[in-house]
C-alpha atoms as a PDB file:
ATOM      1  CA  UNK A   1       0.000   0.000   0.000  1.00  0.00           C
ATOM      2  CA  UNK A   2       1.179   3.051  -1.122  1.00  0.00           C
ATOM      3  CA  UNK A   3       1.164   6.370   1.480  1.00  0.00           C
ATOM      4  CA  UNK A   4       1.037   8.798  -2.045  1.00  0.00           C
ATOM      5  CA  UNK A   5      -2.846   9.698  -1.998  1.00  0.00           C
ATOM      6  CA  UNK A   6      -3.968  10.120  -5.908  1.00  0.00           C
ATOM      7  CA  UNK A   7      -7.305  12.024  -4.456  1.00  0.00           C
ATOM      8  CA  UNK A   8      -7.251  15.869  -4.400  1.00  0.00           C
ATOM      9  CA  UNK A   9      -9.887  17.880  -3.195  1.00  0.00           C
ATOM     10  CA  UNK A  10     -11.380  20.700  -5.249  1.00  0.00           C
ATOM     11  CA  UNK A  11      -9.379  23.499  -3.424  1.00  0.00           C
ATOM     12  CA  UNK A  12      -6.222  21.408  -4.185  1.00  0.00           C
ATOM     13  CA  UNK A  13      -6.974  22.153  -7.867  1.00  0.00           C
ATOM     14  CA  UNK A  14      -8.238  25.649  -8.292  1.00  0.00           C
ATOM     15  CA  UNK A  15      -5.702  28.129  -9.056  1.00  0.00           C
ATOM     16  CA  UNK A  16      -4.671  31.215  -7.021  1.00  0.00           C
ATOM     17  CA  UNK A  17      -6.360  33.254  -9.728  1.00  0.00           C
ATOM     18  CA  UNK A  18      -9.917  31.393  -9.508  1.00  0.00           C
ATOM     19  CA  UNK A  19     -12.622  33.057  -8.993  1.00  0.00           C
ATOM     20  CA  UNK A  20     -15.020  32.049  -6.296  1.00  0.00           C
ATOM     21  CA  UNK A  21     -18.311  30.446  -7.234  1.00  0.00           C
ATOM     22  CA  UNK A  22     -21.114  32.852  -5.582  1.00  0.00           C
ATOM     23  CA  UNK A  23     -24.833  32.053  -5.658  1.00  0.00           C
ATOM     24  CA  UNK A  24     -27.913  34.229  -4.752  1.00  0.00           C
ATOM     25  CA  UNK A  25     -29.257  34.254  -1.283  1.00  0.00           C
ATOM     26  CA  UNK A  26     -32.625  36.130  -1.995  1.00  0.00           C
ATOM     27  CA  UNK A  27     -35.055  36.815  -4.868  1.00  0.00           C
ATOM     28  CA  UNK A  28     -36.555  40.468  -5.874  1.00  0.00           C
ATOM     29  CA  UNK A  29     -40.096  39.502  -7.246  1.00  0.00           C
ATOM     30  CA  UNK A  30     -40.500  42.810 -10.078  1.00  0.00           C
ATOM     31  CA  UNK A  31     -37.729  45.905 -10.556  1.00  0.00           C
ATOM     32  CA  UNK A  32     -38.638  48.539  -8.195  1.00  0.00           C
ATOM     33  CA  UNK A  33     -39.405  45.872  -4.612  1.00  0.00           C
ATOM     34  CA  UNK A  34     -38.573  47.447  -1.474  1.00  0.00           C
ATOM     35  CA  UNK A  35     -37.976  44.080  -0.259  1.00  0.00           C
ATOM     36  CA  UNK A  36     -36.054  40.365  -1.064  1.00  0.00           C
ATOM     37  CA  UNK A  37     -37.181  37.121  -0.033  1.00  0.00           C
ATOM     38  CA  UNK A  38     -34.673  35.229   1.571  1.00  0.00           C
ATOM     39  CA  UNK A  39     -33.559  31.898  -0.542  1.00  0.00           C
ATOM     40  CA  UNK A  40     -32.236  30.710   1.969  1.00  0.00           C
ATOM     41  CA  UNK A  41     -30.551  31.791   5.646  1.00  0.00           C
ATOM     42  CA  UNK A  42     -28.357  34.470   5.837  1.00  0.00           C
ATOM     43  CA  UNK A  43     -26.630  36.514   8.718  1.00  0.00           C
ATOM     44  CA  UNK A  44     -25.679  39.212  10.046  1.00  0.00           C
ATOM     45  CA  UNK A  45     -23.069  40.974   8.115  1.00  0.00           C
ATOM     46  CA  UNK A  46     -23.183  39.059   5.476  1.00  0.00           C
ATOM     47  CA  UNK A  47     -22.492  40.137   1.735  1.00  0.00           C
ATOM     48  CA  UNK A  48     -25.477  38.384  -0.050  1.00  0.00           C
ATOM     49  CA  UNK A  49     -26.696  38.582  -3.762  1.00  0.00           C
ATOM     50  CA  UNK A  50     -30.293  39.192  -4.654  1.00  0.00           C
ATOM     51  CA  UNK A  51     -31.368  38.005  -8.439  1.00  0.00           C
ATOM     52  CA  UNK A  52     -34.101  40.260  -9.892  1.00  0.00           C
ATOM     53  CA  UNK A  53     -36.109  37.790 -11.317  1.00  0.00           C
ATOM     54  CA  UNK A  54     -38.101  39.661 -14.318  1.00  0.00           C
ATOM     55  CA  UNK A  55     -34.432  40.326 -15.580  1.00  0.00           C
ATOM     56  CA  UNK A  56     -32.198  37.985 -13.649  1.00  0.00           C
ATOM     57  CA  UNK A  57     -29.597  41.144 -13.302  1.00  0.00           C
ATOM     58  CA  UNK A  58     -27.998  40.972  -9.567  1.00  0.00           C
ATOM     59  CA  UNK A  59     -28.064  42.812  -6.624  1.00  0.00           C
ATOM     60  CA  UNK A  60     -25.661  42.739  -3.683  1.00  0.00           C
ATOM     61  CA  UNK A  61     -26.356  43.761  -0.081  1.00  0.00           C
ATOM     62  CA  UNK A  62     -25.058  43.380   3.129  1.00  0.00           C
ATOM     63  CA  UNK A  63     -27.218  42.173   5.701  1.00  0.00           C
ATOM     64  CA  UNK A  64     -27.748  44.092   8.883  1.00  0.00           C
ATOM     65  CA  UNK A  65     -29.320  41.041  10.683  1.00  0.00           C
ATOM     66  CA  UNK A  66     -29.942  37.494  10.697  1.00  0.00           C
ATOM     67  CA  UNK A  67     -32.771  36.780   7.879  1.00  0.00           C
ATOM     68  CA  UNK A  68     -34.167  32.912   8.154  1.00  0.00           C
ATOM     69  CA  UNK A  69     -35.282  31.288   5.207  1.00  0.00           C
ATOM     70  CA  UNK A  70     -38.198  32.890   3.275  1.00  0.00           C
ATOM     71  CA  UNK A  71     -38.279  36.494   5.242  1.00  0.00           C
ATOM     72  CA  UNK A  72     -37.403  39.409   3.705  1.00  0.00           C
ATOM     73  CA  UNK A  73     -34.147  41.602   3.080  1.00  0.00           C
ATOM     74  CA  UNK A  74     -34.911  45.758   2.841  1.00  0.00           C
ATOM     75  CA  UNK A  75     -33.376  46.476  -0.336  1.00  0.00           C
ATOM     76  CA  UNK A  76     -34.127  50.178   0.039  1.00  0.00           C
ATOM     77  CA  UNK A  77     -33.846  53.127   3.299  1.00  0.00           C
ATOM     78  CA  UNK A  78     -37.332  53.795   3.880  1.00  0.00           C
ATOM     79  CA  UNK A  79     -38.732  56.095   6.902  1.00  0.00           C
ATOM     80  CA  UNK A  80     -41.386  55.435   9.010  1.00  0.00           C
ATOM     81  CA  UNK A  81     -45.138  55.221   7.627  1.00  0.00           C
ATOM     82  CA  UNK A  82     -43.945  54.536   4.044  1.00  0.00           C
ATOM     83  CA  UNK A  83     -45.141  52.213   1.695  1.00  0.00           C
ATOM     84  CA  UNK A  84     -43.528  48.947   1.118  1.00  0.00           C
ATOM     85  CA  UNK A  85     -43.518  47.377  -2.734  1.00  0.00           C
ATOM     86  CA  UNK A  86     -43.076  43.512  -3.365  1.00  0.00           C
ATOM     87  CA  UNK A  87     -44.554  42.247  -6.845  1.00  0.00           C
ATOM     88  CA  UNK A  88     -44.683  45.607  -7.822  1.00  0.00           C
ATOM     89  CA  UNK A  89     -47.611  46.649  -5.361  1.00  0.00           C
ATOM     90  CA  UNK A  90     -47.670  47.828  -2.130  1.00  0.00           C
ATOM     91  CA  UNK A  91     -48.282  45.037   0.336  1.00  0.00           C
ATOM     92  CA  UNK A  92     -47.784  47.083   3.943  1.00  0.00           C
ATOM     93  CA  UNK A  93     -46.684  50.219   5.483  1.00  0.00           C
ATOM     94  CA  UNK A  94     -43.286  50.294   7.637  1.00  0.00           C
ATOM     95  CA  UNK A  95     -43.723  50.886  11.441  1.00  0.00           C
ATOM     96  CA  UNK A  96     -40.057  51.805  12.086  1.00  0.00           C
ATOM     97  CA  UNK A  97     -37.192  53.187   9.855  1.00  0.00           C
ATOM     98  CA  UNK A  98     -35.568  50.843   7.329  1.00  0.00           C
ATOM     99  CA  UNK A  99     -32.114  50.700   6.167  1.00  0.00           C
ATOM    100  CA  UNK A 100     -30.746  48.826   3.447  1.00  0.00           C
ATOM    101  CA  UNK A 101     -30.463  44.992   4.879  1.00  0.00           C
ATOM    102  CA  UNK A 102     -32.634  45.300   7.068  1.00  0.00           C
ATOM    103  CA  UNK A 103     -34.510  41.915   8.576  1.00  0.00           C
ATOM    104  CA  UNK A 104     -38.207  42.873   7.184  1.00  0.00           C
ATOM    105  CA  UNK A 105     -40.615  41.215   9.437  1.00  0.00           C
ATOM    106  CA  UNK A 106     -43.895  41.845  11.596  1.00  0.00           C
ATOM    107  CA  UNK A 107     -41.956  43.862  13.604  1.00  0.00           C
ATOM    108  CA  UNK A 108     -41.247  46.499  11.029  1.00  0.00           C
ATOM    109  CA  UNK A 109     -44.378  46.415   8.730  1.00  0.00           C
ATOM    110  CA  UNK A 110     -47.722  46.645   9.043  1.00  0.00           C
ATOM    111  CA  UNK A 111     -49.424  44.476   6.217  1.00  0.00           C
ATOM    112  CA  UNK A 112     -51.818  46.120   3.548  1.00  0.00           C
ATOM    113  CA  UNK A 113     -54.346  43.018   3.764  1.00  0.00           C
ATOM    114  CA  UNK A 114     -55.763  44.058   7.274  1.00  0.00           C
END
């Protein structure tokens, strides 16, 4: 048995010049959302990438708090009282200030349905 090992892991291979692979962590519904929904978790501090999906162009943001999977990411500074878009309609009103990657959640919007 030989002590040479012929396996190589994929950071063994990649070059010093390789870029790293990055994938979205949140999807804008229409151009013009106040808000991302989260594709999956993200945290605090992070540096995510939204995809805009009528266009697929990207977006990057850096989160200001821990978003679980399927809440929303502020994409925009908003104040207090405003309206908030997602599929290009308003769907609530904020109750505090917003800044961009913000954790959008009941405790920052009031919904539009009731």
């Amino acid at each position: 048995m030989s002590n040479n090992s012929q396996s190589t892991t994929l950071a063994d291979t990649q070059s010093p010049d390789s870029k790293e692979v990055s994938t979205h962590k949140f999807l804008i519904h229409h151009k013009g959302d106040h808000v991302g929904v989260a594709t999956s978790p993200i945290k605090e501090g992070e540096q995510v990438i939204g995809i805009f999906m009528d266009d697929n162009s990207e977006v990057s943001v850096k989160s200001r708090g821990d978003i679980p999977l399927g809440h929303k990411i502020s994409l925009v500074d908003l104040n207090t009282n405003q309206p908030v878009l997602k599929y290009g309609i308003q769907i609530g009103l904020t109750t505090t200030e917003w800044a961009v990657g913000d954790y959008v959640h009941t405790h920052n919007i009031k919904t539009a349905r009731w």
